[in-house]
Protein backbone atom coordinates (compact mmCIF):
# COMPACT_ATOMS: atom_id res chain seq x y z
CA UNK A 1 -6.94 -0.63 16.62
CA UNK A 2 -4.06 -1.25 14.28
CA UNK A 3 -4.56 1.37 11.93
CA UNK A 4 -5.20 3.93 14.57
CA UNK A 5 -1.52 2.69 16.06
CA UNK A 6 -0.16 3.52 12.62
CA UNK A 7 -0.66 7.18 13.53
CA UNK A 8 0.63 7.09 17.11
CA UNK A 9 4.31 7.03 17.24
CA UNK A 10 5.14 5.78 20.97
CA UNK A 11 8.04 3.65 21.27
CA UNK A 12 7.97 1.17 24.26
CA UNK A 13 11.05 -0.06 25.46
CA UNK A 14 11.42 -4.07 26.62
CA UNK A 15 14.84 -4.79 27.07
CA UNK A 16 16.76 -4.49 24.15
CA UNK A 17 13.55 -4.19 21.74
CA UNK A 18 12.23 -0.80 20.85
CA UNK A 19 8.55 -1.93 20.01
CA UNK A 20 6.26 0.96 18.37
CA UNK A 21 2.57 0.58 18.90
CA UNK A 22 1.41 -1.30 16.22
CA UNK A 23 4.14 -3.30 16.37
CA UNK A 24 3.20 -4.02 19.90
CA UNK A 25 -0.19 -5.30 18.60
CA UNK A 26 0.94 -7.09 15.95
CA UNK A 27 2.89 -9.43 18.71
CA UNK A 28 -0.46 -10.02 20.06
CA UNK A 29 -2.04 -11.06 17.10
CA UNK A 30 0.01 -12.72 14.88
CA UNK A 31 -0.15 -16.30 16.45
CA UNK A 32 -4.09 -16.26 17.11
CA UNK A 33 -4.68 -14.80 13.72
CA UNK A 34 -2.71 -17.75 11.93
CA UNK A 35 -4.04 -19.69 14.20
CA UNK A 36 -7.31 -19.27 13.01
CA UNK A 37 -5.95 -19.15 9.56
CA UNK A 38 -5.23 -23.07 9.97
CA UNK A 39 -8.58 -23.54 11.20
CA UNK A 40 -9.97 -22.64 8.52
CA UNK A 41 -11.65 -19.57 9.73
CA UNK A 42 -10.41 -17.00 7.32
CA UNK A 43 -12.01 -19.53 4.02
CA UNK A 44 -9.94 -21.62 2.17
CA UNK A 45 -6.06 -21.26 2.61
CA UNK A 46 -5.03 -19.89 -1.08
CA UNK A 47 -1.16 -19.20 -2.83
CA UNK A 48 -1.12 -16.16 -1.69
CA UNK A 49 -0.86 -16.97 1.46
CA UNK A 50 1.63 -19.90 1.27
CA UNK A 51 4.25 -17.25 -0.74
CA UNK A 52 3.67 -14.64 2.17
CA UNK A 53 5.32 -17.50 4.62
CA UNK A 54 7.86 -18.52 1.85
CA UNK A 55 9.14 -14.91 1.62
CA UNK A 56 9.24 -14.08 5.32
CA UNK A 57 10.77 -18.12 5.65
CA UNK A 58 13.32 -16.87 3.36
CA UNK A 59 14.57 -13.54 4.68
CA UNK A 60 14.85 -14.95 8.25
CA UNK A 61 16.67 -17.94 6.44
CA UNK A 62 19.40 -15.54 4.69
CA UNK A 63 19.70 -13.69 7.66
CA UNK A 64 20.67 -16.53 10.08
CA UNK A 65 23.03 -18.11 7.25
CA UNK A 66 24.72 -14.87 7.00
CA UNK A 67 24.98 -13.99 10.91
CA UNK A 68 24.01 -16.65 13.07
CA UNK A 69 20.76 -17.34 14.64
CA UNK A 70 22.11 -15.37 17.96
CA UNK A 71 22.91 -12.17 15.82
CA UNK A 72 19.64 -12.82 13.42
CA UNK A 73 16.96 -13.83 16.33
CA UNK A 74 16.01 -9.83 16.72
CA UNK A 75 15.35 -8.87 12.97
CA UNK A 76 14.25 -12.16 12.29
CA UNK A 77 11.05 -12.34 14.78
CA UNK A 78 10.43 -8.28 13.87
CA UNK A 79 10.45 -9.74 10.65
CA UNK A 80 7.97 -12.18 11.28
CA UNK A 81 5.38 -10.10 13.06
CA UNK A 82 5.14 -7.26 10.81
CA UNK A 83 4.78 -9.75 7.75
CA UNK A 84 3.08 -12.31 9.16
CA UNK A 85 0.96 -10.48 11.40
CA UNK A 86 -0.03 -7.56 9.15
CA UNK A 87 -1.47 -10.17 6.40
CA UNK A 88 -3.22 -12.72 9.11
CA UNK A 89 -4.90 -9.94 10.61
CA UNK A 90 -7.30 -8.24 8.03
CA UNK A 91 -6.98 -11.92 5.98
CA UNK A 92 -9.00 -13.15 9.38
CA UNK A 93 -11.18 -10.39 10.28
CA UNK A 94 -12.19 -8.51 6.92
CA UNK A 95 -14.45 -11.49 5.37
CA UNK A 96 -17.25 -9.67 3.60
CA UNK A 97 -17.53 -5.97 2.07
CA UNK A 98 -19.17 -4.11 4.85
CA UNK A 99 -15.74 -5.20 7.37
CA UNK A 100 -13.60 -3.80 3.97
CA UNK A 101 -15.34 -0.68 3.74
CA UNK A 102 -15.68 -0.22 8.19
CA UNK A 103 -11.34 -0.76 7.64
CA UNK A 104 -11.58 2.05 4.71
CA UNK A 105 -13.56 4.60 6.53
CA UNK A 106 -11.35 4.08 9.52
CA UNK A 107 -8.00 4.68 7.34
CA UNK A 108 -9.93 7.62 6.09
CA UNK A 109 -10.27 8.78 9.88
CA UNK A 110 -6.67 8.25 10.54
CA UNK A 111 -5.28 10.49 7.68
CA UNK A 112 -7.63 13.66 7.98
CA UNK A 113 -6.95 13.36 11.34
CA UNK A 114 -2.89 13.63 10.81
CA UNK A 115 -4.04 16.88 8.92
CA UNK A 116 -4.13 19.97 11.26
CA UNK A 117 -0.87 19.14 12.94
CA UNK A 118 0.54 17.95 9.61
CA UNK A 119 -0.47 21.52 8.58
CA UNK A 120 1.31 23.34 11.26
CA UNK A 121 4.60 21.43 10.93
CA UNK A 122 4.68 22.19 6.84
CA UNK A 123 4.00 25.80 8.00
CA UNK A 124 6.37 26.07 10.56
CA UNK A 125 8.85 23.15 10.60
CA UNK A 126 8.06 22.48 14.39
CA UNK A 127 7.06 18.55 14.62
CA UNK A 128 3.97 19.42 16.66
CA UNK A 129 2.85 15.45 16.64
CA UNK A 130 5.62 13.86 17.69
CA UNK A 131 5.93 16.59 20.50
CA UNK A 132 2.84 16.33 21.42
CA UNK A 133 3.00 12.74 21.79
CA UNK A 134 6.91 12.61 23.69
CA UNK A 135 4.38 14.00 26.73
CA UNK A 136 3.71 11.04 27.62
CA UNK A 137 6.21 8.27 26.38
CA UNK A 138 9.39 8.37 24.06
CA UNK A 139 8.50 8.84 20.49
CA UNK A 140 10.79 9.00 16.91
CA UNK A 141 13.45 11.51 17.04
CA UNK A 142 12.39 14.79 15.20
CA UNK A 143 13.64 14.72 11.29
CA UNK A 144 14.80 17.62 10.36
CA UNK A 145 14.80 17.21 6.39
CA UNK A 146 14.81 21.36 5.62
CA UNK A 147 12.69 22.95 2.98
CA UNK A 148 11.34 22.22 -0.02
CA UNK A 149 9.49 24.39 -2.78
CA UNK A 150 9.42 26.90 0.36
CA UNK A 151 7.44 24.41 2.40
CA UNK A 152 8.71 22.52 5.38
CA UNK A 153 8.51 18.23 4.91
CA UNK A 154 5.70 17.62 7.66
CA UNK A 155 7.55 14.10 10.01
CA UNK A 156 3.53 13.62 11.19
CA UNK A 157 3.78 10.45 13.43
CA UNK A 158 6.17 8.58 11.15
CA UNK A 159 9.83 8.02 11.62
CA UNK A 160 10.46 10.23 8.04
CA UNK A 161 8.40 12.26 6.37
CA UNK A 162 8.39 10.08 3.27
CA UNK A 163 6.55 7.31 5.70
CA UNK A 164 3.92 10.08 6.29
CA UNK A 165 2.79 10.64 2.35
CA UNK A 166 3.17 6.71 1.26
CA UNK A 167 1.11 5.94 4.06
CA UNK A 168 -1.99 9.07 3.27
CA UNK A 169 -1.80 8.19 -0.81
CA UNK A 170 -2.55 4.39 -0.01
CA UNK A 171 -6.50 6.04 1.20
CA UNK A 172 -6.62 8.04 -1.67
CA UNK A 173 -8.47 5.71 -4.86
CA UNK A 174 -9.85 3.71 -1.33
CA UNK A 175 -11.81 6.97 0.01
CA UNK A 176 -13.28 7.76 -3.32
CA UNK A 177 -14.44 4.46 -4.50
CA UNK A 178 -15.59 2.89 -1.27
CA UNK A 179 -16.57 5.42 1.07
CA UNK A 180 -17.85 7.58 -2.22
CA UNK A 181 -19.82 4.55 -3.54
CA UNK A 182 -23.15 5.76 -4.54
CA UNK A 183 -22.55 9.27 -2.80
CA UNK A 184 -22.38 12.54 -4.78
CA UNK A 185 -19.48 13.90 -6.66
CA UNK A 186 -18.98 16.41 -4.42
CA UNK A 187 -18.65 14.38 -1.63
CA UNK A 188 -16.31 11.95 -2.79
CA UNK A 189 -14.24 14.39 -4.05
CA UNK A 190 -14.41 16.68 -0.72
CA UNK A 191 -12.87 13.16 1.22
CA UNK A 192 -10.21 12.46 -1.67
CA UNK A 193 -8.98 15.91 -1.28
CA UNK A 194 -8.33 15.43 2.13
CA UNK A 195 -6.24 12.82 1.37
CA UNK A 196 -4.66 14.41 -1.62
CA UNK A 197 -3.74 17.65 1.07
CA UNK A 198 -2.70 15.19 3.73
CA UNK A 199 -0.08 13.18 1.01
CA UNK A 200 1.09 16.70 -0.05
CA UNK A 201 2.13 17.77 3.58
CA UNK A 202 5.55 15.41 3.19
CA UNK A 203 6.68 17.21 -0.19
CA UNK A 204 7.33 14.41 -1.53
CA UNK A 205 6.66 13.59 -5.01
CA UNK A 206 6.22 9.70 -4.80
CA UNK A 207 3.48 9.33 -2.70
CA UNK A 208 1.79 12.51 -4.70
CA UNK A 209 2.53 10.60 -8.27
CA UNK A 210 1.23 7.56 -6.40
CA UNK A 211 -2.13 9.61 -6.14
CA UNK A 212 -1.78 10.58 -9.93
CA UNK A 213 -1.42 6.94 -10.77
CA UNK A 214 -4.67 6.20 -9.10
CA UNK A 215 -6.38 8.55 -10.94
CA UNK A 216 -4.98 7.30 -14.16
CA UNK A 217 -6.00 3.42 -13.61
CA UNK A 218 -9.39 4.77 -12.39
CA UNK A 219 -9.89 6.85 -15.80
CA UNK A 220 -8.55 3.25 -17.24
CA UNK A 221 -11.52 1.65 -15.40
CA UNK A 222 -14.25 3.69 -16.47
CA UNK A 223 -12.89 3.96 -20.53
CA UNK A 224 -13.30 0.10 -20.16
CA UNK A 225 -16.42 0.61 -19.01
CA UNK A 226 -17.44 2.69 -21.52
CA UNK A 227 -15.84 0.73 -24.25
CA UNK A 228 -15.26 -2.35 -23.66
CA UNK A 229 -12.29 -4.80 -21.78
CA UNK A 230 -10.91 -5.93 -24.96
CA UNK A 231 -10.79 -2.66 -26.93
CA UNK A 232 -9.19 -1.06 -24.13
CA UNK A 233 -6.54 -3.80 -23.90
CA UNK A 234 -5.89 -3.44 -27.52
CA UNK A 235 -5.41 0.30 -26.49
CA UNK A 236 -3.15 -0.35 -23.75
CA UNK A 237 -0.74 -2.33 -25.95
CA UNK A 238 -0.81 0.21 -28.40
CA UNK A 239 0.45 3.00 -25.83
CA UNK A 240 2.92 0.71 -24.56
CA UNK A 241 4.68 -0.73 -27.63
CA UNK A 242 4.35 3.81 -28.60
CA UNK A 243 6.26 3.64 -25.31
CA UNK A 244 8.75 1.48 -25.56
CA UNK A 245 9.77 3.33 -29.42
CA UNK A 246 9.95 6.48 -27.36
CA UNK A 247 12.00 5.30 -24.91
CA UNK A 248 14.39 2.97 -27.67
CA UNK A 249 14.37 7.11 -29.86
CA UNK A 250 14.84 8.98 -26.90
CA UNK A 251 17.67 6.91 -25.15
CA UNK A 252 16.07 7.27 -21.86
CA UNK A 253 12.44 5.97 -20.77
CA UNK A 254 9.76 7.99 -20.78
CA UNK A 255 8.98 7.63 -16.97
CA UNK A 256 12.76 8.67 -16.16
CA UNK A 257 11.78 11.83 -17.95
CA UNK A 258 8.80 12.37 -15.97
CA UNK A 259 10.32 11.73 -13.00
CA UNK A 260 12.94 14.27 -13.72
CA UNK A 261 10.31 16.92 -14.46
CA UNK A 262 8.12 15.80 -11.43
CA UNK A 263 10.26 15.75 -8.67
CA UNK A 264 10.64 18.33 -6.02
CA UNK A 265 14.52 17.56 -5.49
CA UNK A 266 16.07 17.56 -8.66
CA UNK A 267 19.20 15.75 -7.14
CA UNK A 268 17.12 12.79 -5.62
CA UNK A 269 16.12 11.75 -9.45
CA UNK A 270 20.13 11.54 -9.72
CA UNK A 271 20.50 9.14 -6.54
CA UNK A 272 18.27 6.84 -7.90
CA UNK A 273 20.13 6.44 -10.74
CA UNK A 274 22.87 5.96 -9.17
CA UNK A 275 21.21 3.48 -6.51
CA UNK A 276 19.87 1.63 -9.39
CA UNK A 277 23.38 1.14 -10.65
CA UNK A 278 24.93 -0.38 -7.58
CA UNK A 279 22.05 -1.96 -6.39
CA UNK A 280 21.67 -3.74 -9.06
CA UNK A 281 25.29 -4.76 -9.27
CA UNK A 282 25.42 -6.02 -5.17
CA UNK A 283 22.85 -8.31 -6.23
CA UNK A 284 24.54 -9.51 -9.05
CA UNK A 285 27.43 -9.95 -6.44
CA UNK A 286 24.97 -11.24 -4.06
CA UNK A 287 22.36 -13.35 -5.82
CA UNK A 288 21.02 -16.02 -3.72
CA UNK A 289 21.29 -15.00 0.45
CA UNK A 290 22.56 -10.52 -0.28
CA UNK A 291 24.07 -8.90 1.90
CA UNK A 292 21.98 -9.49 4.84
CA UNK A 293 22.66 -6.51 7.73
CA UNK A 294 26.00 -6.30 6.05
CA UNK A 295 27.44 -3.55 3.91
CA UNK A 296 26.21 -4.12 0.58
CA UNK A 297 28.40 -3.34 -2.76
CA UNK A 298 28.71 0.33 -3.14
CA UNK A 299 31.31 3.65 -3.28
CA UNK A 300 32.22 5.00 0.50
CA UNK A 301 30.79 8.33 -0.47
CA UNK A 302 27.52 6.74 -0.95
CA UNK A 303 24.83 6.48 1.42
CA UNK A 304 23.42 3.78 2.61
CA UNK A 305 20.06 4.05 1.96
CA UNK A 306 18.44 2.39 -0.79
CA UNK A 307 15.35 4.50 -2.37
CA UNK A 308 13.85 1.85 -3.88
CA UNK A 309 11.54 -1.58 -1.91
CA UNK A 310 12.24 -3.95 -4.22
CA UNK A 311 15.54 -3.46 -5.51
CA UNK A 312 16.17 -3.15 -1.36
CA UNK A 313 14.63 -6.33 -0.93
CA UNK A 314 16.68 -8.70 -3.27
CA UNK A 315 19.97 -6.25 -1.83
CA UNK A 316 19.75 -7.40 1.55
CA UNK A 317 18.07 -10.75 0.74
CA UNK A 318 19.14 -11.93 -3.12
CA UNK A 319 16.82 -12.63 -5.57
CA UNK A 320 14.08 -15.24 -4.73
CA UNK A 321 13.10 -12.76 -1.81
CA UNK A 322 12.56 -10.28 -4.67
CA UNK A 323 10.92 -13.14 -6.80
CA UNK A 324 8.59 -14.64 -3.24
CA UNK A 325 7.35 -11.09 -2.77
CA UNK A 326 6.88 -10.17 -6.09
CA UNK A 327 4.71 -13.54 -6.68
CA UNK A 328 2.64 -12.37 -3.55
CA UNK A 329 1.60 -9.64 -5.03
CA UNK A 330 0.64 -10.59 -8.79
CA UNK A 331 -1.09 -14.07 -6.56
CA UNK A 332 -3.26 -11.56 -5.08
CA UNK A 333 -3.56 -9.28 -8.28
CA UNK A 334 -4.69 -11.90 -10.81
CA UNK A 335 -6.67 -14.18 -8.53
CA UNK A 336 -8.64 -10.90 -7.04
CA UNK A 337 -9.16 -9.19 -10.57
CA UNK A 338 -10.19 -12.69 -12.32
CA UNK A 339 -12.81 -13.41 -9.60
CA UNK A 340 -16.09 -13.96 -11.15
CA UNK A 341 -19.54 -13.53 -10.04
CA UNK A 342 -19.53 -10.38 -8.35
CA UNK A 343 -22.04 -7.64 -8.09
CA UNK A 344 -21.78 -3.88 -8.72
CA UNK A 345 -20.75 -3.03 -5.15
CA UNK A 346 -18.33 -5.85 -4.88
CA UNK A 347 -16.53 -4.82 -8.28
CA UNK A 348 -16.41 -1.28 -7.34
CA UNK A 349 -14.11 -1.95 -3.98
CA UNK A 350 -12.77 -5.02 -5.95
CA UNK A 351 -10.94 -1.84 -8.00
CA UNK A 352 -10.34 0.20 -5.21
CA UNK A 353 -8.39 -2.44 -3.50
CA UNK A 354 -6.50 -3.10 -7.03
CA UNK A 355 -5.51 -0.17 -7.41
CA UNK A 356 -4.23 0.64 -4.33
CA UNK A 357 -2.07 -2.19 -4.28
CA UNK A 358 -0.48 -1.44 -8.16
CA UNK A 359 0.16 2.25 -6.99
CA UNK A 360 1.52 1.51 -4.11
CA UNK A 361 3.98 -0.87 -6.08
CA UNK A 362 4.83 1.53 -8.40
CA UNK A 363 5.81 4.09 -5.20
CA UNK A 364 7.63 1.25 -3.96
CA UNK A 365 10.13 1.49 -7.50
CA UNK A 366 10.93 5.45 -6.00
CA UNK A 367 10.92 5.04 -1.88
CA UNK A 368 11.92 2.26 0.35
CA UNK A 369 8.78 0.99 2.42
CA UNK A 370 10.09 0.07 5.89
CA UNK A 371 8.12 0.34 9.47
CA UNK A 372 4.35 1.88 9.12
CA UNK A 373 4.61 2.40 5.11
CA UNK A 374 5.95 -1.29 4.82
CA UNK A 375 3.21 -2.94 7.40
CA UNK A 376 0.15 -1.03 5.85
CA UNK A 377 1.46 -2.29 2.46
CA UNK A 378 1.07 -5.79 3.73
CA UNK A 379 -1.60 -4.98 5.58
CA UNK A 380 -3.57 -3.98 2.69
CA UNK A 381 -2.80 -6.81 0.32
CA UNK A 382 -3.81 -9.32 3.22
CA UNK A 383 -7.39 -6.69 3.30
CA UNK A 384 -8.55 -8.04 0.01
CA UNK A 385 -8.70 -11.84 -0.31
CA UNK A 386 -12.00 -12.12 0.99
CA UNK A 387 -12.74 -11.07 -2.38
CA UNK A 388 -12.31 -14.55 -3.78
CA UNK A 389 -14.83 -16.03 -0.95
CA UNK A 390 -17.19 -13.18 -1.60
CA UNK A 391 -20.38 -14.15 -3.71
CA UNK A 392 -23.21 -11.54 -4.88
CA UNK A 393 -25.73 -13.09 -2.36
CA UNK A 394 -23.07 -12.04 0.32
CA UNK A 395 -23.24 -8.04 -0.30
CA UNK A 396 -25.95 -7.02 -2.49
CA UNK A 397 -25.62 -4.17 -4.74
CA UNK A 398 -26.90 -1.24 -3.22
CA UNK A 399 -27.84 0.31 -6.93
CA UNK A 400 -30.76 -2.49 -6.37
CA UNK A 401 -31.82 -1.28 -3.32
CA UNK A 402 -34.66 1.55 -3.09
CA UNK A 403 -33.47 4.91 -2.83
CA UNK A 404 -34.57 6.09 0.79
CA UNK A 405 -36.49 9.12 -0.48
CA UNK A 406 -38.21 7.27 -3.42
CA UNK A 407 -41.49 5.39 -2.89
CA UNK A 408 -41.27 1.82 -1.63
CA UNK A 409 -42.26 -0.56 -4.67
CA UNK A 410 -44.34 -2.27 -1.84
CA UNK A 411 -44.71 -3.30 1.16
CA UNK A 412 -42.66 -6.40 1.22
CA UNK A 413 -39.48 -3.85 -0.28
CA UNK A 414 -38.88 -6.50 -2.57
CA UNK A 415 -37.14 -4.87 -5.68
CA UNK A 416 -39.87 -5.77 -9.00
CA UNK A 417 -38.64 -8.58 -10.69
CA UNK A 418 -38.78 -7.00 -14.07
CA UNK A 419 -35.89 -5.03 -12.49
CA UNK A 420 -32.49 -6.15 -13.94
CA UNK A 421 -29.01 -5.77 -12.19
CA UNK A 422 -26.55 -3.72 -14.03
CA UNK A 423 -24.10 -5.26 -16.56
CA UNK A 424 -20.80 -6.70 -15.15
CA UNK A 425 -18.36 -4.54 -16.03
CA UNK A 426 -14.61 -4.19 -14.03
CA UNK A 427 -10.80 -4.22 -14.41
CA UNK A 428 -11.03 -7.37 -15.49
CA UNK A 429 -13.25 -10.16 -17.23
C-alpha cells in the first residue's frame, strides 16, 4: 500500500495539515510498527536503528530550540512519521527474501505504470496525472519547469519533476538483480529499460547518472567476481589515488568535469557551485542547531533552494544531523555487506539493495530529497536489515533447485548430494 501511495498524489486536508497519501499511512503505522520493533518482532534491535531515532531526536530538537515547541510541533511530528515510519515499516514487515523481492516487484509495478502518462506529459507538457487525479480530490499544483533538450520535464505524481526520476532510478539495479534473478538477459534487461525510460521522462540528469552509477558498481561486482575481492580492491585504490592526481593537475575534480559535460542545464552545474559555497559557509555560521526554518546564510539574489540532501541537512540542522544520518547509512552499509553466511540468492539482492542505497547517496550530493524521493530513501534503507537475520536455510538458492523442464533427480526432489553450492562470492568478504 505505501509504495502504491508514492504514485498517487492526493492531498487531504485536516485542519491546518496538508497530509499526502502516504503520508496519511505512514500516521497509521508508525506507532504499531515501532511498537512491534520493541517487541522484538522485527529480530534483534541493531545501531542502525538507534541512529535513525538519534537523527530524527535531533532535528525535532534544533527545531524547537530555534522556534519554540508551538512553532516546531507541525514539522516536528511530519518529521517523525516520514522518518520514523518509513524505516519501522519495511524493518517490520520485510523479514526474509521472498517479502524483499514481493516489495521489488511491486516498486517495479509502480514505475512502468507512471510510464504512459509520464510519456504524454514529456510529449506535450500537459500534466495528464496530476489532472487526472485533481478529479477527484486536490492534488500538487502543476510545475511548469519549460523545456529541456526539446523535451518537456514530465511532474508524474510528484510535487517536481526531479521527485519523479530520483524516485524511478531507485528500481533500476533492484529490477534487474531481483526480479531478473535467474531469468534471461533479455528479460531483465526489457524491465530495466522500463525503468531507465521512466527516470528519463523528468530530464533530469541526476537520477539518469544515478542509473549509470548502478551500472558501474554492478560491472564492479561481477570483475570481483571474476577476479577476486582483494585484487579488485587493490584496483579500486589504484583508480582513486589516479583520481585524486587528476583532480590535484587539473585544478578541478574529475566528477565536477563530468558533471559539467553531463548535465542537461548547463547553468544548474553553476548553482551548485555556488550552493556549495554558501552552504557550506551557513553551516560554518551555524554548526551545532542551523538555521532551522529560518533564512540560512546566503546573497538576496539567491534562491532558496538547496540542490544538494546532505549539505541541506546539516544547513537547516548543523552538523551532527549531517553526521546521525550519515552514520545511518554506512551502519546499514557495512553491517549488510559484511554479513556472512549467505547463499547465492541472498548475495545477489544483498547487492541490489547496496547499491541502490550508494546511488541513491551519490544523487543525493546533486538534488535535495524531500517528500516521496526523501521517504522511499528511508524507506529503502529500513527494506534491507533483514539481511543480517537472514541465514541460507531461510531462502535457499534457487541455482540448487531443479530446473522445471529438466528431469527430477528423483522422486523425493532432493538435489544429489555430490551436488555442491556455488562459491561465495559478493561485494564484500
Amino acid at each position: 500500500m505505501f509504495l502504491i501511495a508514492l504514485s498517487i498524489p492526493w492531498i487531504i486536508e485536516i485542519g491546518s495539515l496538508r497530509l499526502s497519501i502516504y503520508r496519511f499511512l505512514l500516521c497509521l503505522a508508525v506507532v504499531p510498527c515501532i511498537c512491534l520493533w520493541l517487541t522484538g518482532r522485527a529480530g534483534r534491535i541493531r545501531i542502525v536503528d538507534l541512529l535513525v531515532i538519534s537523527f530524527v531526536s535531533w532535528k525535532g530538537l534544533t527545531l524547537i530550540l530555534l522556534h519554540g515547541p508551538q512553532q516546531a510541533m507541525q514539522p516536528v511530528g511530519i518529521s517523525f512519521v516520514e522518518t520514523l515510519g518509513a524505516y519501522f515499516l519495511p524493518r517490520c514487515f520485510i523479514r526474509n527474501a521472498d517479502d524483499f523481492r514481493t516489495m521489488v516487484k511491486l516498486l517495479f509495478i509502480v514505475v512502468a505504470s507512471m510510464v504512459p502518462l509520464g510519456l504524454l506529459e514529456t510529449a506535450t507538457g500537459f500534466p495528464a496525472t496530476q489532472h487526472l487525479f485533481r478529479l477527484v480530490l486536490p492534488t500538487y499544483p502543476d510545475t511548469d519547469m519549460g523545456w529541456r533538450s526539446g523535451l518537456f520535464r514530465a511532474q508524474g505524481a510528484f510535487e517536481h519533476p526531479i521527485l519523479f526520476g530520483v524516485v524511478c532510478s531507485t528500481a533500476f539495479i533492484l529490477t534487474f538483480l531481483v526480479l531478473g534473478y535467474q531469468r534471461s538477459l533479455a528479460e531483465k534487461g526489457a524491465k530495466a529499460g522500463i525503468v531507465v525510460l521512466a527516470t528519463g521522462l523528468a530530464v533530469s540528469s541526476g537520477p539518469l547518472l544515478g542509473i549509470a552509477l548502478q551500472c558501474l558498481l554492478l560491472g564492479w561486482k561481477r570483475c570481483a567476481d571474476a577476479i577476486g575481492l582483494r585484487t579488485m580492491w587493490s584496483l579500486t585504490l589504484a583508480g582513486v589515488l589516479a583520481y585524486a592526481v587528476a583532480s590535484l593537475t587539473l585544478h578541478r575534480s574529475v566528477i565536477e568535469i563530468v558533471i559539467a559535460r553531463l548535465t542537461f542545464d548547463p547553468m544548474s552545474y553553476w548553482s551548485r557551485n555556488l550552493i556549495w559555497e554558501y552552504g557550506w559557509s551557513s553551516v560554518s555560521n551555524h554548526p551545532v542547531l542551523g538555521t532551522g526554518l529560518g533564512r540560512w546564510d546566503r546573497p538576496q539574489w539567491m534562491a532558496e533552494s538547496i540542490d544538494n540532501f546532505w549539505l541541506g541537512t546539516a544547513v537547516i540542522h548543523g552538523l551532527p544531523a549531517l553526521l546521525l544520518i550519515c552514520g545511518t547509512v554506512l551502519a546499514a552499509l557495512m553491517t549488510v555487506g559484511l554479513k556472512r553466511g549467505l547463499d547465492e540468492r541472498h548475495r545477489e539482492y544483498r547487492a541490489a539493495y547496496l547499491i541502490t542505497i550508494i546511488s541513491t547517496c551519490l544523487v543525493g550530493q546533486t538534488v535535495h530529497l524531500w517528500d516521496a524521493a526523501f521517504v522511499l530513501f528511508v524507506f529503502l534503507l529500513g527494506s534491507g536489515i533483514w539481511f543480517l537475520d537472514a541465514a541460507p536455510s531461510d531462502c535457499p538458492s534457487e541455482s540448487t533447485r531443479p530446473a522445471r523442464n529438466s528431469r527430477s533427480p528423483g522422486r523425493t526432489g532432493h538435489i544429489p548430494s555430490n551436488e555442491k553450492a556455488p562459491p561465495r562470492k559478493g561485494l564484500l568478504p
